[in-house]
Protein backbone atom coordinates (compact mmCIF):
# COMPACT_ATOMS: atom_id res chain seq x y z
CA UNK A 1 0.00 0.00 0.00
CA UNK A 2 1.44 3.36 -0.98
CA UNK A 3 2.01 6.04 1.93
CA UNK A 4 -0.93 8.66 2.40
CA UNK A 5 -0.15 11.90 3.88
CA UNK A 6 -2.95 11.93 6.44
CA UNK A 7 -1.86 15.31 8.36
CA UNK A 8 0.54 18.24 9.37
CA UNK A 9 2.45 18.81 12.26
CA UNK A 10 1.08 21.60 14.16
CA UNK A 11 2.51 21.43 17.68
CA UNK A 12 5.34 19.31 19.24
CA UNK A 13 5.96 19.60 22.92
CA UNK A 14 9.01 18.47 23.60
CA UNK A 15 9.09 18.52 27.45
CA UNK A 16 7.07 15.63 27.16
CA UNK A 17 7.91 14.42 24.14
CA UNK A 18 4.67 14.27 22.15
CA UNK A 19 3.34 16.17 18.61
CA UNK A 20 -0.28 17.40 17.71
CA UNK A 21 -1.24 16.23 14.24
CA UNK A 22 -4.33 17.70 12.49
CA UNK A 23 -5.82 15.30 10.24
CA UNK A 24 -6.77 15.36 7.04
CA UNK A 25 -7.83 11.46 6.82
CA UNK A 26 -8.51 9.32 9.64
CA UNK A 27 -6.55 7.40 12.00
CA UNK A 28 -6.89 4.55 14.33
CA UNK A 29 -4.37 2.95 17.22
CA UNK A 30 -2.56 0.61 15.58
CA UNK A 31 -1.91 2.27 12.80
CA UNK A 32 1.75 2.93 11.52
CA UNK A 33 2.98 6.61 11.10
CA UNK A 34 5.91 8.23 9.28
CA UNK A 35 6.74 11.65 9.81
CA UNK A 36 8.80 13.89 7.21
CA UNK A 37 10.00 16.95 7.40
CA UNK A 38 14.04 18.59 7.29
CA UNK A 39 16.20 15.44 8.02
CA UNK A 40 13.40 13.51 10.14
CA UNK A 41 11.94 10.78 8.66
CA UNK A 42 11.38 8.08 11.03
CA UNK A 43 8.14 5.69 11.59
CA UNK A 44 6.60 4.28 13.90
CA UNK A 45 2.69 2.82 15.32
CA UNK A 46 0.54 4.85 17.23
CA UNK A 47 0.41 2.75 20.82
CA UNK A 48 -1.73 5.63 22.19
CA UNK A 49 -3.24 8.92 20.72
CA UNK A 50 -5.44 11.94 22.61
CA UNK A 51 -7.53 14.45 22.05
CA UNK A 52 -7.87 17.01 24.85
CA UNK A 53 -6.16 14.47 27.12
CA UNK A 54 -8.54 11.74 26.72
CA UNK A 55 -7.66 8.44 25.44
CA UNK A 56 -8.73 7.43 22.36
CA UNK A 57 -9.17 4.46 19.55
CA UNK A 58 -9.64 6.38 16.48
CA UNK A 59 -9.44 10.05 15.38
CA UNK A 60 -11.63 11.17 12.06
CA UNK A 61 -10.50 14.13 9.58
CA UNK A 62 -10.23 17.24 10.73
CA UNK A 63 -9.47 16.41 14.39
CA UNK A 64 -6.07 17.37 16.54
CA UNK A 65 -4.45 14.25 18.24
CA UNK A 66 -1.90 14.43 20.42
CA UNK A 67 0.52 11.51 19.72
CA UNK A 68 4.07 10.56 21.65
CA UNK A 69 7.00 10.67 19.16
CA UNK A 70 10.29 8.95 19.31
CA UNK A 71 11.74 11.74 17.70
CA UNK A 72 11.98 15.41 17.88
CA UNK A 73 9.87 16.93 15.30
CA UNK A 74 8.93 20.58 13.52
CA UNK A 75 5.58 22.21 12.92
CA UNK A 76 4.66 21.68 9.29
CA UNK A 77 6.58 18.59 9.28
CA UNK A 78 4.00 16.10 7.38
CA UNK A 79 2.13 12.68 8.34
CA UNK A 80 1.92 9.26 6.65
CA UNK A 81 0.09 6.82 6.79
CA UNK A 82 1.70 3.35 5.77
């Protein structure tokens, strides 16, 4: 299956270690992520995602999920899905 870019980097908080994505497709735990953007490109599943500090199973376009990252990341970086 080809990679789909499913969102944008808007926020990373790096005290904590963890990005906000907003969606342009959906996404689901389980899922595996790659993120792009200046010499990142890493991937890696989604084990847990948020919104507004709840727990969640699956996110729908248009929402912002909160997801911890292994890696340091930029806003505007971009968001596969593969």
């Amino acid at each position: 299956m080809a990679e789909k870019q499913i969102g944008v980097v808007s926020n990373y908080f790096e005290h904590v270690g963890v990005v906000s994505i907003k969606l342009t497709a959906g996404l689901k735990k389980g899922d595996k992520i790659k993120i792009i953007g200046g010499e990142i490109d890493f991937e890696q599943p989604v084990k847990s995602m948020q919104i507004n500090r709840k727990d969640i199973e699956k996110a729908k376009k248009g929402d912002e999920v909160g997801i911890k990252v292994k890696e340091k990341v930029r806003k505007g970086y971009k968001v596969f899905k593969i």
